[in-house]
Protein backbone atom coordinates (compact mmCIF):
# COMPACT_ATOMS: atom_id res chain seq x y z
CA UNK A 1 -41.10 -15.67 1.90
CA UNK A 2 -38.49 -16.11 4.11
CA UNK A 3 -35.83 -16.49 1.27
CA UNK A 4 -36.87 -13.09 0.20
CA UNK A 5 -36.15 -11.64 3.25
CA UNK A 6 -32.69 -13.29 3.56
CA UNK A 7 -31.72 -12.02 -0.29
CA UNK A 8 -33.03 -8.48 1.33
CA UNK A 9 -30.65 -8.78 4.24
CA UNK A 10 -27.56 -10.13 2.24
CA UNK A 11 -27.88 -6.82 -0.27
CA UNK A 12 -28.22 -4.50 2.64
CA UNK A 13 -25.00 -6.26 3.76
CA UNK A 14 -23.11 -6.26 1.21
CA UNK A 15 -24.29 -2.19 -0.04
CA UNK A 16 -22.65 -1.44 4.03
CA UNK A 17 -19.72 -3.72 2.77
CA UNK A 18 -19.10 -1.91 -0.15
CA UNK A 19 -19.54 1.98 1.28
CA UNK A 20 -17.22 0.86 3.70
CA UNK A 21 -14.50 0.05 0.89
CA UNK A 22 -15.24 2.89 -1.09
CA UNK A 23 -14.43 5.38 2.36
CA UNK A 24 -11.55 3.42 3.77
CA UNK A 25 -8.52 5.21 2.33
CA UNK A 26 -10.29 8.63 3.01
CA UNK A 27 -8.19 10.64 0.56
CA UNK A 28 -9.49 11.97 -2.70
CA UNK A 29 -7.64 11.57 -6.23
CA UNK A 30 -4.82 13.90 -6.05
CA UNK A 31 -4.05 13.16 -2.05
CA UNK A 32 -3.66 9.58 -2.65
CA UNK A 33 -0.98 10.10 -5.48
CA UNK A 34 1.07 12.20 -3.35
CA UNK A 35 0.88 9.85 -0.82
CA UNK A 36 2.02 7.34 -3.19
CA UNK A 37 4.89 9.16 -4.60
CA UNK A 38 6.16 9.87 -0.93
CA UNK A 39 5.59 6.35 -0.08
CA UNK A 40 8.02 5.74 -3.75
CA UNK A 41 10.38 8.22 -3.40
CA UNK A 42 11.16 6.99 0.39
CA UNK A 43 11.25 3.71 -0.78
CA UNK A 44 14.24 4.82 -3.59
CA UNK A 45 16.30 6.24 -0.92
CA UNK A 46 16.12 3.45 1.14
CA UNK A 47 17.30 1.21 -1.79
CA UNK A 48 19.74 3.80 -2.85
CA UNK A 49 21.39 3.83 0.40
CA UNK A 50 21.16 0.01 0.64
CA UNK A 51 23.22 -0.33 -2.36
CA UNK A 52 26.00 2.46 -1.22
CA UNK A 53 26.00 0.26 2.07
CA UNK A 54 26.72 -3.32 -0.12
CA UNK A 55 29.19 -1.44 -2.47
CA UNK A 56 31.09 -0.01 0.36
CA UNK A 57 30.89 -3.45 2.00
CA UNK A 58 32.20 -5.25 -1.33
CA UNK A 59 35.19 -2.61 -1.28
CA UNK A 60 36.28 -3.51 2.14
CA UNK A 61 36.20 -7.20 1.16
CA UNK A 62 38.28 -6.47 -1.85
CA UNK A 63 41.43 -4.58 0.27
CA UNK A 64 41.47 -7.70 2.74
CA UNK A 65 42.33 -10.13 -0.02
């Protein structure tokens, strides 16, 4: 009987697991794609100004030769 039991307790453990999973972003649908697109469209500018910083880098290289 005892393996019953522990097959009882390892559900009940993993059902707790997975409510905690399906709560841990807290945002619905809609929320979570804005966030994403925020998190996207900051990431853009960041590469966009990267790039001005490497070509304006490469142009100073090119007047000292």
């Amino acid at each position: 009987m005892s393996r019953g039991n522990q097959r009882d307790k390892a559900r009940e453990a993993n059902q707790k697991k997975q409510a905690a999973m399906k709560k841990a972003h807290g945002m619905s649908g809609s929320e979570l794609a804005k966030a994403k697109e925020l998190a996207a469209q900051k990431m853009r500018e960041k590469q966009a100004a990267a790039d001005a910083r490497k070509a304006a880098e490469g142009a100073a290289n090119g007047k000292k030769k």
